[in-house]
C-alpha atoms as a PDB file:
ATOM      1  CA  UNK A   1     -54.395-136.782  95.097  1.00  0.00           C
ATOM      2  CA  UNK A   2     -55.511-139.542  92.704  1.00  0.00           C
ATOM      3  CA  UNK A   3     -59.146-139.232  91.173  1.00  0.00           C
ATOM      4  CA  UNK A   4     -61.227-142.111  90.960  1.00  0.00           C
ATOM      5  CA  UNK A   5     -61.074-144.403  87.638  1.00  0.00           C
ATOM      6  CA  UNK A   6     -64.319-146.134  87.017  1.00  0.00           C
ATOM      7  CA  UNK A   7     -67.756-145.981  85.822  1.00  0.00           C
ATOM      8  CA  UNK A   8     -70.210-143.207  86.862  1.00  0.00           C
ATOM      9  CA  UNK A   9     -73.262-143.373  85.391  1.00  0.00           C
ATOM     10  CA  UNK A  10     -75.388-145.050  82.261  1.00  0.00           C
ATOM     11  CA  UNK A  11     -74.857-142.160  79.504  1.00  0.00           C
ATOM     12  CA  UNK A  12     -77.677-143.287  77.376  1.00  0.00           C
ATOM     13  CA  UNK A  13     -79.049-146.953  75.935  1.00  0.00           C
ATOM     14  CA  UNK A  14     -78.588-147.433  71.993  1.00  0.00           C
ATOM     15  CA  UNK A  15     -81.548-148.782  70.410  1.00  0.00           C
ATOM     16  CA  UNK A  16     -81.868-150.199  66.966  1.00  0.00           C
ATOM     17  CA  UNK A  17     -84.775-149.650  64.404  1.00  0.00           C
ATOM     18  CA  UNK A  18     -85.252-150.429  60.365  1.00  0.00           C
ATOM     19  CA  UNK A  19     -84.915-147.889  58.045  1.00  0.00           C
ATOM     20  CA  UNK A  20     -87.487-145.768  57.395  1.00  0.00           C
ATOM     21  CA  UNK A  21     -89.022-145.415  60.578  1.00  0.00           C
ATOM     22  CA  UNK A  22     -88.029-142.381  62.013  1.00  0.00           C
ATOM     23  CA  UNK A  23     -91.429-140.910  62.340  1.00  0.00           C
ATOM     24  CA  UNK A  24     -92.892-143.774  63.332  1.00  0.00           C
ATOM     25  CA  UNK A  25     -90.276-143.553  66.496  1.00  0.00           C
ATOM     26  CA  UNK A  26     -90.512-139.669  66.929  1.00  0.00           C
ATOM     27  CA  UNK A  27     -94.800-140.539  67.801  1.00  0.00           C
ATOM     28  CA  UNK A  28     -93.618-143.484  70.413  1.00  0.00           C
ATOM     29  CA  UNK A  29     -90.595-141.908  71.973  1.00  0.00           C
ATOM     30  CA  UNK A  30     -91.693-138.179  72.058  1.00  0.00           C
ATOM     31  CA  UNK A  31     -95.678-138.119  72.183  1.00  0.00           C
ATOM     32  CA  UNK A  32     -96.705-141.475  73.431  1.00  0.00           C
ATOM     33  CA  UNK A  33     -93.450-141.766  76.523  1.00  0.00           C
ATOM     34  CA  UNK A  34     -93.060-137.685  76.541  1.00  0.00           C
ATOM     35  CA  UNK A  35     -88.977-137.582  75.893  1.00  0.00           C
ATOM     36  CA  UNK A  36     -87.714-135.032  73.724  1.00  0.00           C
ATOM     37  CA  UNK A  37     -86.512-135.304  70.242  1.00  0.00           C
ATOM     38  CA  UNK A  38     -82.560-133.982  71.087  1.00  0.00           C
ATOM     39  CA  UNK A  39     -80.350-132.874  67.414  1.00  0.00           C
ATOM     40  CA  UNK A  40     -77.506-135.458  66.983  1.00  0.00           C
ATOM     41  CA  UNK A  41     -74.252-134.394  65.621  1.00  0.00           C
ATOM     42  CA  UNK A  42     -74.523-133.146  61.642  1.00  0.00           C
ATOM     43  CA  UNK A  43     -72.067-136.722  60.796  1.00  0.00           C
ATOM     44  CA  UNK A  44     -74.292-139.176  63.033  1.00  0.00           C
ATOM     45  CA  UNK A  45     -77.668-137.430  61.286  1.00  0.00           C
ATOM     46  CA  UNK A  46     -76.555-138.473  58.067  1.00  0.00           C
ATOM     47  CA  UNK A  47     -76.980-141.974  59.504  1.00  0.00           C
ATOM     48  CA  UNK A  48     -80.705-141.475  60.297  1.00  0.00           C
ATOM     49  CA  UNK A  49     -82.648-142.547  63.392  1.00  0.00           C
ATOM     50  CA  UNK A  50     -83.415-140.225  66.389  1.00  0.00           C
ATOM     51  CA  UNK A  51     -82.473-139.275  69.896  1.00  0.00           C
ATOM     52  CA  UNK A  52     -84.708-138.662  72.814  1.00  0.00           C
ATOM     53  CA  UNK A  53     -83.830-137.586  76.402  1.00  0.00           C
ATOM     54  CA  UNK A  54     -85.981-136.837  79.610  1.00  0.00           C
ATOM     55  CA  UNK A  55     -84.200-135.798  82.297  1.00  0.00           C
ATOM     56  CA  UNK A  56     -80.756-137.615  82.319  1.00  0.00           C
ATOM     57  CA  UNK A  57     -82.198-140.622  80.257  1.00  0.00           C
ATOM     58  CA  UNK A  58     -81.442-140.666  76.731  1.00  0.00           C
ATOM     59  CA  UNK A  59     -82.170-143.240  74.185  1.00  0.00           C
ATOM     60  CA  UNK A  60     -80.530-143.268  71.155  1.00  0.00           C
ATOM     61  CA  UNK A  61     -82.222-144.827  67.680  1.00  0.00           C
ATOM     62  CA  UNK A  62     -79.983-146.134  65.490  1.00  0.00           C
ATOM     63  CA  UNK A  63     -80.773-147.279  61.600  1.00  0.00           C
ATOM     64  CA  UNK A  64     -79.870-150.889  61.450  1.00  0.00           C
ATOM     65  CA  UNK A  65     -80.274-152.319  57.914  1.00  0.00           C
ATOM     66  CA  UNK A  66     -81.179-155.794  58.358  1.00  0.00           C
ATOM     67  CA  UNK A  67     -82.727-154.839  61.659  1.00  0.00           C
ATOM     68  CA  UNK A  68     -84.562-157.514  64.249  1.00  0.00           C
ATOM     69  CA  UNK A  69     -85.601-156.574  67.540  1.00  0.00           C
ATOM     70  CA  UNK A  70     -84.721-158.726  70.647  1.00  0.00           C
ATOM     71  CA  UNK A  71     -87.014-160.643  72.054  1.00  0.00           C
ATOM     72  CA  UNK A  72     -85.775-160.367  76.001  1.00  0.00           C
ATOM     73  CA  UNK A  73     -82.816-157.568  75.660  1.00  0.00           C
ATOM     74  CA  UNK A  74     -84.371-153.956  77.126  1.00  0.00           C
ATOM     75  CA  UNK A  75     -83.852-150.795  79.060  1.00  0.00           C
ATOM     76  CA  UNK A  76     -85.333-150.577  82.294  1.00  0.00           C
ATOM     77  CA  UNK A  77     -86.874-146.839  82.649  1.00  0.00           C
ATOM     78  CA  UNK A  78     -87.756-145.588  86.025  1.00  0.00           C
ATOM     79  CA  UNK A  79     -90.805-143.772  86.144  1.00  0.00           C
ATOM     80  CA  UNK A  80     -92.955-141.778  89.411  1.00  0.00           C
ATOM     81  CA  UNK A  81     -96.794-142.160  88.570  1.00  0.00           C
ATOM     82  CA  UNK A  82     -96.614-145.645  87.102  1.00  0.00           C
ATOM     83  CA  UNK A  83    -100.488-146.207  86.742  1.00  0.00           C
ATOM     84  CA  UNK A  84    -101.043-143.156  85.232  1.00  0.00           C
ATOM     85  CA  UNK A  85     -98.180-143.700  82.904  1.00  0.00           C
ATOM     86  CA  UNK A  86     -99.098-146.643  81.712  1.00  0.00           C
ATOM     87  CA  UNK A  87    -102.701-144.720  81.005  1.00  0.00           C
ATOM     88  CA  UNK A  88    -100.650-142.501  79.019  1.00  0.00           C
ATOM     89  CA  UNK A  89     -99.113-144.995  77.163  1.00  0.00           C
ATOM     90  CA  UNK A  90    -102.527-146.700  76.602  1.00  0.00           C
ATOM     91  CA  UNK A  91    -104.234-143.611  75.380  1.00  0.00           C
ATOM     92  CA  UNK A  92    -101.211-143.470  72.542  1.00  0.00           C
ATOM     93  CA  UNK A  93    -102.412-147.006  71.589  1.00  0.00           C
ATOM     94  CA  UNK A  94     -99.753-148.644  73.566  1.00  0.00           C
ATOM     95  CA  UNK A  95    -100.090-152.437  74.824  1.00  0.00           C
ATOM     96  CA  UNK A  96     -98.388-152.092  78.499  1.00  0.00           C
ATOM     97  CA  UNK A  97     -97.900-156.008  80.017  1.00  0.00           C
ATOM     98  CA  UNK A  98     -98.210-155.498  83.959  1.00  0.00           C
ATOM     99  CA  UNK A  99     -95.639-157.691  85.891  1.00  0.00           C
ATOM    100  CA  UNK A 100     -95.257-158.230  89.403  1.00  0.00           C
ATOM    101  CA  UNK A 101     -92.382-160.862  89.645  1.00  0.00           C
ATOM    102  CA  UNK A 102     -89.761-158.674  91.273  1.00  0.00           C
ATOM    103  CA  UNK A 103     -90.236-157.645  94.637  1.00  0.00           C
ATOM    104  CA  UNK A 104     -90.836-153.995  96.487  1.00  0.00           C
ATOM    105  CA  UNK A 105     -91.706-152.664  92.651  1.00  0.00           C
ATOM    106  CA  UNK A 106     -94.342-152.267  89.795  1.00  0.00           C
ATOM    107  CA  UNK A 107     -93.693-152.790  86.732  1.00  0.00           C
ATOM    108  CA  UNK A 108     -94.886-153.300  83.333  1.00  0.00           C
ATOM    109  CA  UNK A 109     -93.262-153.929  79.881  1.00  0.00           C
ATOM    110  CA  UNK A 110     -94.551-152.245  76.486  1.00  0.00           C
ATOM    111  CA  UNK A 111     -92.470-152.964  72.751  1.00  0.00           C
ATOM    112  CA  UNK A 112     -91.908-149.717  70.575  1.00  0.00           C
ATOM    113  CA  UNK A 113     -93.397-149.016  67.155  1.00  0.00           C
ATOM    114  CA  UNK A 114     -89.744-151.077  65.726  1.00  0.00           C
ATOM    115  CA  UNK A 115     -90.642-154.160  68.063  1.00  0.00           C
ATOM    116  CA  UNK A 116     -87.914-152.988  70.842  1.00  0.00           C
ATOM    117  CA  UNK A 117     -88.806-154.027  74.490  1.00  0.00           C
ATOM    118  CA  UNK A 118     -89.132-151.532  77.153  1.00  0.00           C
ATOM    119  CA  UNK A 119     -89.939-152.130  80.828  1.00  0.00           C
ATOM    120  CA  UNK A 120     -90.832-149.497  82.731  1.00  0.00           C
ATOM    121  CA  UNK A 121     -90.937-149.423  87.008  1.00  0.00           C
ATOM    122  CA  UNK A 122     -91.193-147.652  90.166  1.00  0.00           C
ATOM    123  CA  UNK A 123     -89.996-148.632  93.704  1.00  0.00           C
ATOM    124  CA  UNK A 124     -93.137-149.300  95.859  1.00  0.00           C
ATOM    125  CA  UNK A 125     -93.024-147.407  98.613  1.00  0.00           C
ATOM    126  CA  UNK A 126     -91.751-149.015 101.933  1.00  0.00           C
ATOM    127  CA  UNK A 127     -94.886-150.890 104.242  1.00  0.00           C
ATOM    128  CA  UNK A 128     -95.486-149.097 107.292  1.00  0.00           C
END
């Protein structure tokens, strides 16, 4: 029997940040969104930045010398309890831009402390 060749699942999203700014991320990512701070291998800590996971999502931080975030480029993070999230995210200080351009979903967008877009959404539950 042959196994199946092909992709199976996002294994994390690699974000960039300046140098420097590794606390800065560790108040966004783990108090302000509520991931957790996971150890990276001893050779990739030398290299700085952080990695945060909740659930099976992980976002990796990478130090990027001449670093510039994108301006449209992002993860898209499912969350349950959007409103309420984007309270929490609010309460940290957070900006959190509501959009409601795609269809059977909320959403809104917020930018980390290094400028990085994130959008954030739930599935709105079917009419009925």
């Amino acid at each position: 029997m042959t196994a199946l060749v092909g992709l199976a699942a996002v294994d994390h999203v690699q974000l960039a940040a300046p140098p420097g700014s590794e606390d800065a991320l560790r108040a966004f990512y783990a108090d302000a969104l509520g991931m957790t701070e996971i150890p990276k291998p001893p050779v990739l800590a030398a290299r700085g930045g952080c990695w945060f996971a909740a659930g099976p999502v992980q976002l990796h931080l990478g130090i990027e010398q001449d670093f510039c975030p994108a301006k449209k480029a992002h993860p898209g993070l499912r969350v349950t309890g959007i409103v309420a999230y984007a309270a929490r995210l609010e309460a940290h200080g957070v900006r959190t831009d509501w959009d409601d351009d795609l269809l059977g979903h909320r959403r809104f967008y917020a930018h980390g402390p290094a400028g990085n877009r994130l959008e954030f959404l739930e599935p709105e539950p079917p009419a009925g």
